[in-house]
Protein backbone atom coordinates (compact mmCIF):
# COMPACT_ATOMS: atom_id res chain seq x y z
CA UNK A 1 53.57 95.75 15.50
CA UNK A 2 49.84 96.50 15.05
CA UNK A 3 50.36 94.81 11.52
CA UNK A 4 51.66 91.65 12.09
CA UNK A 5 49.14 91.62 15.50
CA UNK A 6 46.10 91.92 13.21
CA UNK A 7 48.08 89.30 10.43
CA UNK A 8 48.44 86.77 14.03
CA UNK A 9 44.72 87.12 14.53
CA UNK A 10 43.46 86.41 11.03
CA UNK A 11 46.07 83.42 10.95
CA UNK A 12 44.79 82.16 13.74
CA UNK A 13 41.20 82.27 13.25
CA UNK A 14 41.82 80.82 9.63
CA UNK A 15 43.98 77.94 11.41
CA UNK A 16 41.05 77.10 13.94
CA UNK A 17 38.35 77.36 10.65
CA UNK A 18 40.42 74.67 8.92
CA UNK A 19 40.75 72.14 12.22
CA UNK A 20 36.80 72.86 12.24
CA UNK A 21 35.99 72.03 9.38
CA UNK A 22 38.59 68.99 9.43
CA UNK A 23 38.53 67.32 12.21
CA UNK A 24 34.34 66.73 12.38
CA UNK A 25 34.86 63.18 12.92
CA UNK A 26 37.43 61.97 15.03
CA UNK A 27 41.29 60.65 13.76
CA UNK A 28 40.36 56.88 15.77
CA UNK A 29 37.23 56.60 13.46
CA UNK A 30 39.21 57.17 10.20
CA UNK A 31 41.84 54.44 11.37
CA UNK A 32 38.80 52.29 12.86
CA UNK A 33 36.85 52.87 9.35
CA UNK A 34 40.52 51.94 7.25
CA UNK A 35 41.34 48.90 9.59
CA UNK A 36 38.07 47.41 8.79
CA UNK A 37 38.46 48.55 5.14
CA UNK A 38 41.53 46.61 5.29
CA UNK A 39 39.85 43.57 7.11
CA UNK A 40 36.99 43.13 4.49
CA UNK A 41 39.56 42.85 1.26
CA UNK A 42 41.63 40.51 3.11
CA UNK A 43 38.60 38.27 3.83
CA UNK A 44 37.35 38.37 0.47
CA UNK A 45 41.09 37.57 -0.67
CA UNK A 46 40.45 34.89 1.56
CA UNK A 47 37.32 33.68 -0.25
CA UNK A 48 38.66 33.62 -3.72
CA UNK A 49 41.49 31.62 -2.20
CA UNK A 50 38.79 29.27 -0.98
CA UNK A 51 36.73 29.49 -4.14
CA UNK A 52 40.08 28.59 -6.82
CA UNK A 53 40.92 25.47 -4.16
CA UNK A 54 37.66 24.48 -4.32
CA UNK A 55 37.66 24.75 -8.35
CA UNK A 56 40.82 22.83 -8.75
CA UNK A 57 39.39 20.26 -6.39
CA UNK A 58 36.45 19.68 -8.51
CA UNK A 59 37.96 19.99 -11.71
CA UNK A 60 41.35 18.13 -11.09
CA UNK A 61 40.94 16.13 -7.88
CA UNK A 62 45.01 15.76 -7.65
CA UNK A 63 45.97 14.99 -4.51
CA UNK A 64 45.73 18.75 -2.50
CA UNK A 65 43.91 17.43 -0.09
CA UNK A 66 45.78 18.00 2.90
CA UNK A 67 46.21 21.85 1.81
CA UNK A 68 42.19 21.72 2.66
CA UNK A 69 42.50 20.06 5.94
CA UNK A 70 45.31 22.20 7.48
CA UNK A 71 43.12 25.15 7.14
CA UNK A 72 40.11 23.67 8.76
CA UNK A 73 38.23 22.43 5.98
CA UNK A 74 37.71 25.88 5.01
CA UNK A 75 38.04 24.79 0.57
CA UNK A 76 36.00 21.85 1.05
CA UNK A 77 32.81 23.70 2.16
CA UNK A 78 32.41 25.90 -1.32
CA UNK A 79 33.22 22.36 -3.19
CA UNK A 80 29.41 21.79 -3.76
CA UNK A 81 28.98 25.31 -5.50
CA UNK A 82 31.88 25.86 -7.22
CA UNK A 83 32.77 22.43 -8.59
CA UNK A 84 30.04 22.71 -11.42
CA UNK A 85 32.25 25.39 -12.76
CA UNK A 86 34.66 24.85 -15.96
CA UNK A 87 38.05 25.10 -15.88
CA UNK A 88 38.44 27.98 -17.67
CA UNK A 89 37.18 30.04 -14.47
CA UNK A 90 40.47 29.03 -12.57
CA UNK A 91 42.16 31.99 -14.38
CA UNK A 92 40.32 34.45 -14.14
CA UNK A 93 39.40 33.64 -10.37
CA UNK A 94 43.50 33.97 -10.14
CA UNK A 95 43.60 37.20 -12.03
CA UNK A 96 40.76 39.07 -9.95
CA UNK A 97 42.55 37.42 -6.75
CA UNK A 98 46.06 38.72 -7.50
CA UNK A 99 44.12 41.79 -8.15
CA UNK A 100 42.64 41.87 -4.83
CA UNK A 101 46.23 41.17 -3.40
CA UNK A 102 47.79 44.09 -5.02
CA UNK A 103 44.75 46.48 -4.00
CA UNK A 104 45.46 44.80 -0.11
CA UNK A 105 49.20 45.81 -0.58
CA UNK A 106 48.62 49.36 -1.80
CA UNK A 107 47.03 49.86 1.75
CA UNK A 108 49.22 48.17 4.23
CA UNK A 109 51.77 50.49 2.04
CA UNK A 110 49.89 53.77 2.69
CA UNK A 111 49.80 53.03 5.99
CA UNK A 112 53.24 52.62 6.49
CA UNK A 113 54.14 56.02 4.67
CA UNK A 114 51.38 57.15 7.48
CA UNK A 115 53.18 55.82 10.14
CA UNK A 116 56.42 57.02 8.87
CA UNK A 117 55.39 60.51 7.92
CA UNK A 118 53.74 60.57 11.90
CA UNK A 119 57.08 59.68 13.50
CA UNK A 120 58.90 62.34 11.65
CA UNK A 121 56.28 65.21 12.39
CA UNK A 122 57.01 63.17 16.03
CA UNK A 123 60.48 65.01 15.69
CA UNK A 124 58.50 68.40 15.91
CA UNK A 125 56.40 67.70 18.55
CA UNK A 126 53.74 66.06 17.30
CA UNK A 127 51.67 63.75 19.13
CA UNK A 128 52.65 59.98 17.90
CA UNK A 129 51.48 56.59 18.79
CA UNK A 130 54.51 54.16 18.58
CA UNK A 131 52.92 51.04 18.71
CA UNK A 132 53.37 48.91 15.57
CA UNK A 133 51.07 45.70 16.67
CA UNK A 134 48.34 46.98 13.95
CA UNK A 135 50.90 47.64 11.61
CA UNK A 136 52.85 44.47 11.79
CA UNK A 137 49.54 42.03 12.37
CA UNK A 138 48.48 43.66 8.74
CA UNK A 139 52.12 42.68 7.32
CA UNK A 140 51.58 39.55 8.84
CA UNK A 141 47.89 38.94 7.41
CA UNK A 142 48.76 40.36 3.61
CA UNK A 143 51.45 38.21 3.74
CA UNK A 144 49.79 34.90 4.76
CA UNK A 145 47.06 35.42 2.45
CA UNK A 146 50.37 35.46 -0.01
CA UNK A 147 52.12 32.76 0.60
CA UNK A 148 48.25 31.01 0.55
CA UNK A 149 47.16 32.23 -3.00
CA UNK A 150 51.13 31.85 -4.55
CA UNK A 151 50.90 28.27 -3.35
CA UNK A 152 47.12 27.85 -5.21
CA UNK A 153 48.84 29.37 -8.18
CA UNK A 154 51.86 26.89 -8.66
CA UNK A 155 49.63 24.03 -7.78
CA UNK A 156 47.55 25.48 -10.91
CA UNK A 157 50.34 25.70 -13.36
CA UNK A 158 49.22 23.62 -15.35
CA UNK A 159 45.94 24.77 -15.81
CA UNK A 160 47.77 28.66 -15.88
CA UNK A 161 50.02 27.73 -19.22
CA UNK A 162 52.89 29.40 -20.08
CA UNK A 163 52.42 32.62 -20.94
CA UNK A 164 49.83 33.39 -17.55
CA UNK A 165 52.13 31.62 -15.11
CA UNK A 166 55.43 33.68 -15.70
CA UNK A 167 53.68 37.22 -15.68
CA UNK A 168 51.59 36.11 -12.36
CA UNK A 169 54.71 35.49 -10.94
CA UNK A 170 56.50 38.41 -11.97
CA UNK A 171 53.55 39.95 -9.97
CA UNK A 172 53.77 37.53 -7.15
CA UNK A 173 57.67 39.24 -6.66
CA UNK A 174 56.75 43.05 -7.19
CA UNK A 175 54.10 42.68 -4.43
CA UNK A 176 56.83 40.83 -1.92
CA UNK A 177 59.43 42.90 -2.45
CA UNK A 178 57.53 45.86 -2.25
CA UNK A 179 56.91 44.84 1.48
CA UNK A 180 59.78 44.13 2.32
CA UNK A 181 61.63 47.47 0.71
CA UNK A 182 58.75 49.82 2.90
């Protein structure tokens, strides 16, 4: 009994070293410091959105128009800067923006294995916070920002050509269902 006393004591003072050394900073700061992680990739998805409207504006000037005023105007403002730019650019702008997409995905999908893996320590006890506004507002932002750059990219398919547009797309549908299966 002495044994495992002395083995209860040394557990116990290596359990509180680890929560020490752990928990310096509190858990609402890492979620604070993630949600505006989040918050900054989705606004700079936002901006290349803005920045490939404004392209195809000044390069093709076909009629997408009313895309520009449903939003607020928001594509017409970079027009001045970005309308200089070749067409060539309109790729790659897509590429680094589906980039940015997938990078935006890979986090609302952490979180959610978070969330789950919190609700099934929940079973044991733990403390768990049930509320899924954040969770479902970040669902509902990633996929917004979607449906926004997969309707630049179709209205660019011509510019895209034929071997770009089929393997963004293939993209488009791994990042959607990929959301939808978590």
């Amino acid at each position: 009994l002495r044994l495992v006393a002395v083995l209860k004591a040394i557990l116990e003072g290596e359990k509180a070293a680890v929560l020490k050394r752990d928990h310096h900073l509190p858990l609402s700061f890492h979620r604070r410091q993630e949600e505006l992680k989040f918050g900054l990739g989705l606004q700079r998805l936002q901006h290349r959105i803005r920045e490939i409207q404004a392209l195809r504006d000044g390069s093709a000037g076909d009629g997408v128009g009313p895309q520009v005023a449903a939003r607020g105007g928001n594509g017409a403002m970079q027009s001045p800067m970005t309308g200089a730019a070749p067409p060539q650019e309109l790729p790659t702008l897509i590429l680094e923006a589906v980039k940015e997409l997938e990078l935006a995905k890979q986090q609302v999908l952490k979180r959610i294995q978070i969330w789950k893996r919190q609700q099934q320590l929940a079973g044991n006890g733990a403390l768990f916070e049930e509320n899924l506004a954040p969770l479902q507002k970040r669902c509902e932002s990633l996929v917004e920002v979607y449906f926004q750059l997969h309707q630049q990219v179709m209205a660019a398919s011509a510019e895209l050509g034929a071997e770009l547009l089929p393997r963004l797309l293939e993209r488009f549908n791994e990042v959607l269902s990929s959301l939808v299966k978590r």
